[in-house]
Protein backbone atom coordinates (compact mmCIF):
# COMPACT_ATOMS: atom_id res chain seq x y z
CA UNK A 1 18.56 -16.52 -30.21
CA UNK A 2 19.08 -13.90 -27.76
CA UNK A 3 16.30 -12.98 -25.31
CA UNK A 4 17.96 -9.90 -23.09
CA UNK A 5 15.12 -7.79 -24.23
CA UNK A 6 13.04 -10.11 -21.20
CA UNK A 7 15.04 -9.21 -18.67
CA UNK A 8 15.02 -5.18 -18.98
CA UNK A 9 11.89 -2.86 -17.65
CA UNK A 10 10.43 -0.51 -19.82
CA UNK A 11 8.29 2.70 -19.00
CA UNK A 12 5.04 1.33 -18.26
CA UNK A 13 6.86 -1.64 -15.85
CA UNK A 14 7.25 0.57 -12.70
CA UNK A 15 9.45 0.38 -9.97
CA UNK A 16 11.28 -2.42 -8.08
CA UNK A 17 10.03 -3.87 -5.15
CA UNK A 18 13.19 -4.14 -2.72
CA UNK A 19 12.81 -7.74 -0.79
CA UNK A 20 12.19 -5.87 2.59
CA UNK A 21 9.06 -4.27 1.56
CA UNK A 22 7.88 -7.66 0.63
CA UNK A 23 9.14 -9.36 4.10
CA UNK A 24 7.48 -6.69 5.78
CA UNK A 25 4.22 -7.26 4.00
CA UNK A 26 4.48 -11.08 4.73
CA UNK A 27 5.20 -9.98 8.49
CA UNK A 28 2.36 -7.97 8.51
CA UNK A 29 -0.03 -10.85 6.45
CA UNK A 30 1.54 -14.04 8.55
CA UNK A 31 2.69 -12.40 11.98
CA UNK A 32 0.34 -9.52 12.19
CA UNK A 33 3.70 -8.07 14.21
CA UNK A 34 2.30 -4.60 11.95
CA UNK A 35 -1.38 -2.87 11.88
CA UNK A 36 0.07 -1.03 9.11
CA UNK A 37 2.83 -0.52 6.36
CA UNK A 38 3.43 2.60 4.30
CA UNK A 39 5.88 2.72 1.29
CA UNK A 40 7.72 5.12 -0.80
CA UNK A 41 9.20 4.80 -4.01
CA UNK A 42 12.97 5.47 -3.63
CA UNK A 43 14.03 7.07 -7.17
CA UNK A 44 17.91 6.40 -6.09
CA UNK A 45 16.97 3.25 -6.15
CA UNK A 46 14.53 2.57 -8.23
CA UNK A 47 12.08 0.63 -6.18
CA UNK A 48 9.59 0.76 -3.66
CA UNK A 49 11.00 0.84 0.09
CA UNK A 50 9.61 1.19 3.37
CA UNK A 51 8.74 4.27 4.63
CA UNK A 52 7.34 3.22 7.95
CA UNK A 53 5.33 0.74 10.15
CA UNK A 54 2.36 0.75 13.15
CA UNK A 55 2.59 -1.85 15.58
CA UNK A 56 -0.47 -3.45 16.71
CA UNK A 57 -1.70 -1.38 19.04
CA UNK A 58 -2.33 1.41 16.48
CA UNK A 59 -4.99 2.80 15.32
CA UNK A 60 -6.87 3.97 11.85
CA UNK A 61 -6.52 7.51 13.00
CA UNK A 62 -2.72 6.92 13.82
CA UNK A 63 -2.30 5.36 9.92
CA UNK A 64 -4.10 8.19 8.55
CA UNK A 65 -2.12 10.77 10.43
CA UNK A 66 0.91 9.50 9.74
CA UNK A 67 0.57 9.64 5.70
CA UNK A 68 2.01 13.01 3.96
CA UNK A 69 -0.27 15.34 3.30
CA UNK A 70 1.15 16.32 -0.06
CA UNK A 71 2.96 13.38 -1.37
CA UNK A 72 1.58 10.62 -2.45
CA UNK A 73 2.35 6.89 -1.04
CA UNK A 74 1.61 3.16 -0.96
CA UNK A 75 -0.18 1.63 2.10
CA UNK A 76 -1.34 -1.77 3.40
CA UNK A 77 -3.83 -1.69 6.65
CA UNK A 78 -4.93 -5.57 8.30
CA UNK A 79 -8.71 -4.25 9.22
CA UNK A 80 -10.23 -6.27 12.30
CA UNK A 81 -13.62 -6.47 12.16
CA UNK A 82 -16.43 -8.12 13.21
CA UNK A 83 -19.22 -9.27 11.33
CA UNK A 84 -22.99 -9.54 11.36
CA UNK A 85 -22.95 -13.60 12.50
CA UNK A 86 -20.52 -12.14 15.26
CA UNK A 87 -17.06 -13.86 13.86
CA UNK A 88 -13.75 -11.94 14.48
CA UNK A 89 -12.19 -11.02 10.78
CA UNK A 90 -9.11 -9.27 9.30
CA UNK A 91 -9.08 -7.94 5.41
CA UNK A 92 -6.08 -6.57 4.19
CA UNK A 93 -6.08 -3.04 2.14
CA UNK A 94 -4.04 -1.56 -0.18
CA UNK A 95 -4.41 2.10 -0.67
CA UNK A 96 -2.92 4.30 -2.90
CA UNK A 97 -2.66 7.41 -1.86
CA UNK A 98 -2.63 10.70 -4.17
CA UNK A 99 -3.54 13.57 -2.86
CA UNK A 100 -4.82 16.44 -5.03
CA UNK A 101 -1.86 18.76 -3.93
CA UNK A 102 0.58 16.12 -4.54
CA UNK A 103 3.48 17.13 -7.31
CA UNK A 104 2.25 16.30 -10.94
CA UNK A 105 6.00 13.89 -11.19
CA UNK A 106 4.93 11.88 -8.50
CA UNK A 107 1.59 11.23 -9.25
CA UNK A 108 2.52 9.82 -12.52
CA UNK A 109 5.66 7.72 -10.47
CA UNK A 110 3.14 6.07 -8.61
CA UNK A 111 0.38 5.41 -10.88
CA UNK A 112 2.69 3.61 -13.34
CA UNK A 113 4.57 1.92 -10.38
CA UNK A 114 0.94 0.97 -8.66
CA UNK A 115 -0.03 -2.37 -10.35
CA UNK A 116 3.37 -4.09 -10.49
CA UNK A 117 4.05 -3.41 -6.66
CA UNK A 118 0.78 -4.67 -6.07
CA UNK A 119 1.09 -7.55 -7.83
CA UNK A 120 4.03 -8.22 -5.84
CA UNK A 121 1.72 -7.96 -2.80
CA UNK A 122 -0.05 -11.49 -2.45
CA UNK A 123 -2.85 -11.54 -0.28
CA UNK A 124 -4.73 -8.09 -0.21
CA UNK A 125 -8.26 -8.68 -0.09
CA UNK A 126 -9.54 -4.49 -0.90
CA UNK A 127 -7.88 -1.93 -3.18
CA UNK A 128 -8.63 1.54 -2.65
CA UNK A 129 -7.21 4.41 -4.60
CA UNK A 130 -7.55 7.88 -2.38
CA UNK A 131 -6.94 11.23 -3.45
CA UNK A 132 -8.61 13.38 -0.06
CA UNK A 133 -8.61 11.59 3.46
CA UNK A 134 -12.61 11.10 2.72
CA UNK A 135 -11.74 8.13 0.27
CA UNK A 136 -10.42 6.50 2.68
CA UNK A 137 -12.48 7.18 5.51
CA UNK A 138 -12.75 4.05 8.62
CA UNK A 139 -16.22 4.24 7.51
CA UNK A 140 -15.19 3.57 3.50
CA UNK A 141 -13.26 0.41 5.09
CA UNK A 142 -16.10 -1.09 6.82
CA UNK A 143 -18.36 -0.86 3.64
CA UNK A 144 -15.71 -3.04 1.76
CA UNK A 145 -14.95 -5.06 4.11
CA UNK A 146 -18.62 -6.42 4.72
């Protein structure tokens, strides 16, 4: 009995997820060496790579900034806060970004690549999907975190 037909994607699978955009994940979920982590999907190589990473020190406004304004993109952000009984927390996001005036092809690349690379992504606590900076406003992250 032959069971090759397990082993090959199909449409609806999505992309890969190349093994350092998951180390950098776990770098940014165990280390916290990375505020932030924003991915591409490579269609040369059919998976999701990393596009680029904020240290520490950066801020929401620097993560914002630094997504395209016309392309869409995966994103993880560790959000320190600190809540009402005065304890020091961290949630981890994942935000899909679409903008509006992104190209019709990619939209549908990353919405059927979205839930497989996030499954891939153990440990985010929030999920937001964006399509205009206002979805994912600091203030939208501070609601979901509480």
């Amino acid at each position: 009995m032959s069971f090759r037909w397990l082993s090959r994607g199909n449409a609806s699978s999505g992309m890969g997820v190349s093994d350092h955009s998951k180390g950098t994940f776990m770098d940014l979920k165990r280390k916290r060496v990375h505020r932030y982590v924003i991915f591409k999907i490579d269609e040369k190589k059919k998976e999701v790579v990393v596009e680029k990473t904020g240290g520490p020190a950066e801020s929401y406004g620097d993560f914002a900034a630094a997504l395209p304004e016309n392309d869409c993109r995966y994103a993880v952000y560790d959000y320190d806060f600190v809540t009402s009984d005065n304890c020091q927390k961290s949630k981890i996001f994942f935000i899909a970004w679409s903008p509006s005036t992104s190209p019709i092809r990619a939209k549908m690349l990353y919405a059927t690549s979205r839930e497989r690379f996030r499954r891939d992504l153990d440990g985010v606590h929030c999920e937001i999907q964006a399509t205009d900076p206002t979805e994912m406003d600091l203030e939208v992250l501070k609601e979901r975190a509480n």
